[in-house]
N, C-alpha and C. Protein backbone atom coordinates (compact mmCIF):
# COMPACT_ATOMS: atom_id res chain seq x y z
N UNK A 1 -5.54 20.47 -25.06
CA UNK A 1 -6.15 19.40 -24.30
C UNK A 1 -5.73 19.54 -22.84
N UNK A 2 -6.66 19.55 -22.12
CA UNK A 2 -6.33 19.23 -20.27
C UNK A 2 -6.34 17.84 -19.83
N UNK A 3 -5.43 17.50 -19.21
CA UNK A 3 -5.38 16.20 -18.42
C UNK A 3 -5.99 16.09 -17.71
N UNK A 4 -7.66 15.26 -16.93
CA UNK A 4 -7.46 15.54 -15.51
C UNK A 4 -7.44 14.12 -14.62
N UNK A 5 -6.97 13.69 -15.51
CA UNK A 5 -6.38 12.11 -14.53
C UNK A 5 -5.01 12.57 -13.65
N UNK A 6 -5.88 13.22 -12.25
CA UNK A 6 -4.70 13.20 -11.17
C UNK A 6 -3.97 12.10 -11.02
N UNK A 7 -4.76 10.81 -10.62
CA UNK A 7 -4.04 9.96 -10.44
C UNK A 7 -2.30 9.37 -11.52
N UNK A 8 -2.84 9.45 -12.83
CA UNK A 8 -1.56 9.23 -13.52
C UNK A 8 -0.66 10.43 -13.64
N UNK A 9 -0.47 11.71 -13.03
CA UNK A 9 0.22 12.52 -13.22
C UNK A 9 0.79 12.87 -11.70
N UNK A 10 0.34 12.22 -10.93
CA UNK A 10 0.51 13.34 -9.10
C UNK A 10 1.94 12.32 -8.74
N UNK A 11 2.74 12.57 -8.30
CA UNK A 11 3.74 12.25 -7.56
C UNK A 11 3.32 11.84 -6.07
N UNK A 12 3.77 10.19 -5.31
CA UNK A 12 2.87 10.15 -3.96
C UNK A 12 3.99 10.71 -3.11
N UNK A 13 2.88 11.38 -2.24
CA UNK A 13 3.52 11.97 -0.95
C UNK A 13 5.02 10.93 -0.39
N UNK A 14 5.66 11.01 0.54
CA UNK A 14 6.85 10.29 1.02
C UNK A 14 6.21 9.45 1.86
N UNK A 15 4.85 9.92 2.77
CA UNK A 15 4.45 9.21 3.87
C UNK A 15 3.47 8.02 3.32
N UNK A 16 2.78 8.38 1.39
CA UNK A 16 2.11 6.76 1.50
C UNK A 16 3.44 5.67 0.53
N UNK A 17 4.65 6.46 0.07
CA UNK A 17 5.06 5.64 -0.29
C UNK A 17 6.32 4.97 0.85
N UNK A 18 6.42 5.49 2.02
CA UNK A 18 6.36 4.84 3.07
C UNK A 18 5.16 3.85 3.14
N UNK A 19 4.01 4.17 3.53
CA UNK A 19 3.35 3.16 3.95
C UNK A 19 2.91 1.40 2.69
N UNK A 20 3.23 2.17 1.73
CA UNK A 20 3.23 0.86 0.59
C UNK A 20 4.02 -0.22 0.62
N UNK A 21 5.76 0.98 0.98
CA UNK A 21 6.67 0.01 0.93
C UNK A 21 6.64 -1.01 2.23
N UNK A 22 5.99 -0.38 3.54
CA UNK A 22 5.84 -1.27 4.63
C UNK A 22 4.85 -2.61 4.64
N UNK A 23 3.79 -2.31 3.88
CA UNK A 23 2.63 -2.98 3.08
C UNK A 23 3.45 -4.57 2.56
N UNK A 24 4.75 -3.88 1.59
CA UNK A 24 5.13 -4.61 0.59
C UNK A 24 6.29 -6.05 1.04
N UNK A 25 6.92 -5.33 1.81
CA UNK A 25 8.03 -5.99 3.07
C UNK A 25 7.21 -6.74 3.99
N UNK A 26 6.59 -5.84 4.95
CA UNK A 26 6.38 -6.34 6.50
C UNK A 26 4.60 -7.54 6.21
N UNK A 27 3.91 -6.45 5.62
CA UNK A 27 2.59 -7.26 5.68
C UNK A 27 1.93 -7.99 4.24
N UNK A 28 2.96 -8.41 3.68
CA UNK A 28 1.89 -9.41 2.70
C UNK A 28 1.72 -10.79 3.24
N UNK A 29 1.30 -11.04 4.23
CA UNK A 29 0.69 -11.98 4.19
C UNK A 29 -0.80 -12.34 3.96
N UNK A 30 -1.80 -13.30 3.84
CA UNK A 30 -3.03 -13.13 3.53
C UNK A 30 -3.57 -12.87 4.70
N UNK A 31 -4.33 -11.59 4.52
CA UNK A 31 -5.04 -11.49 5.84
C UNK A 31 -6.57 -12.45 6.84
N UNK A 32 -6.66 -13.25 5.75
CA UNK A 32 -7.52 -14.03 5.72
C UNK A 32 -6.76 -15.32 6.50
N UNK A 33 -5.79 -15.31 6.89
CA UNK A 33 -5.50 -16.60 7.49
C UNK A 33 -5.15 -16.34 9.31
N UNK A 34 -5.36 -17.68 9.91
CA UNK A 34 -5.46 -17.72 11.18
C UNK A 34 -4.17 -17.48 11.95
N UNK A 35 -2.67 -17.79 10.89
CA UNK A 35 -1.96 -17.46 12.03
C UNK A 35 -1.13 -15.85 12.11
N UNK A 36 0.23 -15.91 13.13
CA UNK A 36 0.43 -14.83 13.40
C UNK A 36 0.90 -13.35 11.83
N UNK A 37 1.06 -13.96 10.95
CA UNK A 37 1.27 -13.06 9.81
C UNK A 37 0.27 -12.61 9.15
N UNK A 38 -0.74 -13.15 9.33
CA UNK A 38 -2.00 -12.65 8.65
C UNK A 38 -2.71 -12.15 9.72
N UNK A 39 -2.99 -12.12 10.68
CA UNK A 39 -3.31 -11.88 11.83
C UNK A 39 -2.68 -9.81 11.90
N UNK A 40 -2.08 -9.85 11.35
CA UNK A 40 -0.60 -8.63 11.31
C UNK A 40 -1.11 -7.46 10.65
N UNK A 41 -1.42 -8.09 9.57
CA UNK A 41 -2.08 -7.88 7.90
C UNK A 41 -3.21 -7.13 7.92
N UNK A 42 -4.23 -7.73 8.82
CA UNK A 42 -5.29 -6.67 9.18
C UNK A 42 -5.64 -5.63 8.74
């Protein structure tokens, strides 16, 4: 049998699990709202 679900087998690069973890910390706020944290979120 061949796998070809990349997605459940690929290891992520360093630079998007950088960018997730910044995602996860810096920008959850709803981006849908008016002030400065969602505003961020974009």
């Amino acid at each position: 049998m061949i796998n070809l679900d990349h997605n459940a087998t690929t290891k992520p690069t360093p630079g998007v699990v950088r960018a997730v973890e910044r995602a996860l910390v810096e920008l959850w706020h709803n981006p849908s709202s008016v002030h400065r944290g969602g505003q961020a979120a974009r």
